[in-house]
C-alpha atoms as a PDB file:
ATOM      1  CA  UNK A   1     -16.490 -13.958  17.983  1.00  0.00           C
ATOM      2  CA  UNK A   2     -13.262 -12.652  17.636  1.00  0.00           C
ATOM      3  CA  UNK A   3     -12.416 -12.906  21.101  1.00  0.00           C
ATOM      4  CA  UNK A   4      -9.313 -14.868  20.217  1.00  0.00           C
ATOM      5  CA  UNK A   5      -8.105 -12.658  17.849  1.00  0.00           C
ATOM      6  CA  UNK A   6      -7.923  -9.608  20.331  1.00  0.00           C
ATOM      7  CA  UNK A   7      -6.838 -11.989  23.423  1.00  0.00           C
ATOM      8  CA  UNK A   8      -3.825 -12.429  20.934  1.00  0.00           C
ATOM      9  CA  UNK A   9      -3.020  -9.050  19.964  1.00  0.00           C
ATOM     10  CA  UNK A  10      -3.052  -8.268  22.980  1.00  0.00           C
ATOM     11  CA  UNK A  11      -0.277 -10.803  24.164  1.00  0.00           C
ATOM     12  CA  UNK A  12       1.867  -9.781  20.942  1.00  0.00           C
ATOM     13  CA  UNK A  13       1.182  -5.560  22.034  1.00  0.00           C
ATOM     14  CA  UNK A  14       2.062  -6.280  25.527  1.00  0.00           C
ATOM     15  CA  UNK A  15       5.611  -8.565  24.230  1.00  0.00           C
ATOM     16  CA  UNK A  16       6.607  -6.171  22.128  1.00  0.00           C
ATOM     17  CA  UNK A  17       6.197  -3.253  24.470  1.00  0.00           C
ATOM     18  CA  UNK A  18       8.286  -5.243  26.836  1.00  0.00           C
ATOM     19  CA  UNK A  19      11.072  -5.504  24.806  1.00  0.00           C
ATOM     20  CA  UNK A  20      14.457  -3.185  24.781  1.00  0.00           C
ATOM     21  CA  UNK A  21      14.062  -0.246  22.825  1.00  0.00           C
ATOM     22  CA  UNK A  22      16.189  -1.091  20.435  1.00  0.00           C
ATOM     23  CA  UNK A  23      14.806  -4.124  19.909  1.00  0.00           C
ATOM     24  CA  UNK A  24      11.035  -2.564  19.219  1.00  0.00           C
ATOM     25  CA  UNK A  25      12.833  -0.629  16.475  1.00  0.00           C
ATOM     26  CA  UNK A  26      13.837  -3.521  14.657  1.00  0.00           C
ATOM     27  CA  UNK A  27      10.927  -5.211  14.944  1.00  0.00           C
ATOM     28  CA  UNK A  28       8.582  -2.148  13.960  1.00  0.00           C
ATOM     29  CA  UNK A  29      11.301  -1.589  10.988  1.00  0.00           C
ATOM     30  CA  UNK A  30      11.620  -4.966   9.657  1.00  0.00           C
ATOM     31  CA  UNK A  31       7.230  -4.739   9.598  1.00  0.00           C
ATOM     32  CA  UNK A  32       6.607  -1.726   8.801  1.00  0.00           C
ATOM     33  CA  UNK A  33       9.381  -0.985   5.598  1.00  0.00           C
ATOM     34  CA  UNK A  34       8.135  -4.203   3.549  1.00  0.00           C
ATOM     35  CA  UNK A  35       4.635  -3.015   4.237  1.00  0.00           C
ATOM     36  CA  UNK A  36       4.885   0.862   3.390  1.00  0.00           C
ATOM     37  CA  UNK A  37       7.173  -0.124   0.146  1.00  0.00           C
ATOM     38  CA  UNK A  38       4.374  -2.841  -1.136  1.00  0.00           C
ATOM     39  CA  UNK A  39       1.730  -0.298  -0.296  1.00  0.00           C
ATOM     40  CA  UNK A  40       4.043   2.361  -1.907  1.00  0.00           C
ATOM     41  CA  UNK A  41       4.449  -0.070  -5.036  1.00  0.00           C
ATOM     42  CA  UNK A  42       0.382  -0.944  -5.292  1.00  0.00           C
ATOM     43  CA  UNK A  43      -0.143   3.224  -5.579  1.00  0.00           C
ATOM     44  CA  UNK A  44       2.802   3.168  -8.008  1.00  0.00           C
ATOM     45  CA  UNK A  45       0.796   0.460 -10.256  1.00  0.00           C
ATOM     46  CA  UNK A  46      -2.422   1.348  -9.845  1.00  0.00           C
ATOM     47  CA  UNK A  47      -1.491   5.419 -10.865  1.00  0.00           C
ATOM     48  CA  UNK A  48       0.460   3.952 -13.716  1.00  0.00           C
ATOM     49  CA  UNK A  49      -2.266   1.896 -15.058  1.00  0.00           C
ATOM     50  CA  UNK A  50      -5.070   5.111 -14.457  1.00  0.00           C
ATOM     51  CA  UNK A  51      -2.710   7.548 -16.471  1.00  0.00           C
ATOM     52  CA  UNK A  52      -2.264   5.214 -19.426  1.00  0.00           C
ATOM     53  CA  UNK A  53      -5.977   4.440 -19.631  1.00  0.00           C
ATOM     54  CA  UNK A  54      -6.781   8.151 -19.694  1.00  0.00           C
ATOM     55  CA  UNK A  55      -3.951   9.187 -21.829  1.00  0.00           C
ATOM     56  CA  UNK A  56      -5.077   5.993 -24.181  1.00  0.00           C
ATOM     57  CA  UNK A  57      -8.593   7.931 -23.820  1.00  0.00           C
ATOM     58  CA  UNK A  58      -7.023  11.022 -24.967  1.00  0.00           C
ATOM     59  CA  UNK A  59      -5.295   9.871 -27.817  1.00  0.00           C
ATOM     60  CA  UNK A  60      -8.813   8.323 -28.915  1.00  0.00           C
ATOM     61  CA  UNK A  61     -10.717  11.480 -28.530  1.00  0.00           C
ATOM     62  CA  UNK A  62      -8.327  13.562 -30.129  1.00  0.00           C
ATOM     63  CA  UNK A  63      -8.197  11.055 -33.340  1.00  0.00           C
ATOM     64  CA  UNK A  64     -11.621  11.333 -33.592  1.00  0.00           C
ATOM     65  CA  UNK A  65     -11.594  14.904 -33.741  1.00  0.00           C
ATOM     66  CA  UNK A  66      -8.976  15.046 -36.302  1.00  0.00           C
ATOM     67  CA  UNK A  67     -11.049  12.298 -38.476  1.00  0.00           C
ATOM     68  CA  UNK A  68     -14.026  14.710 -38.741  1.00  0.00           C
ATOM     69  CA  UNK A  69     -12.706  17.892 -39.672  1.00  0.00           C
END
């Protein structure tokens, strides 16, 4: 099914391995930093928007305990 798909990668694995060292570096860098920093900037979000739901959680609780005493 996917036959393609590996027959590929495995044409792009075997090009970049050929390359000059330097070269792989590059490559691998100018892949790999966009990747890690949007990955990097999805955990950033997606802690952000957990700690202001649970401090907005907080905040509720602790109104509601000051309403009833």
């Amino acid at each position: 099914m996917f036959d393609w798909l590996v027959s590929w990668w495995d044409g792009v694995e075997f090009w970049v391995v050929g390359l000059w060292f330097p070269f792989q570096f590059v490559l691998v860098m100018a892949v790999l930093l966009p990747v890690c920093w949007g990955v990097a900037l999805g955990i950033d979000r997606a802690v952000d928007r957990v700690s202001a739901a649970l401090n907005t959680a907080r905040r509720n609780a602790a109104d509601k305990r000051e309403r009833t005493r």
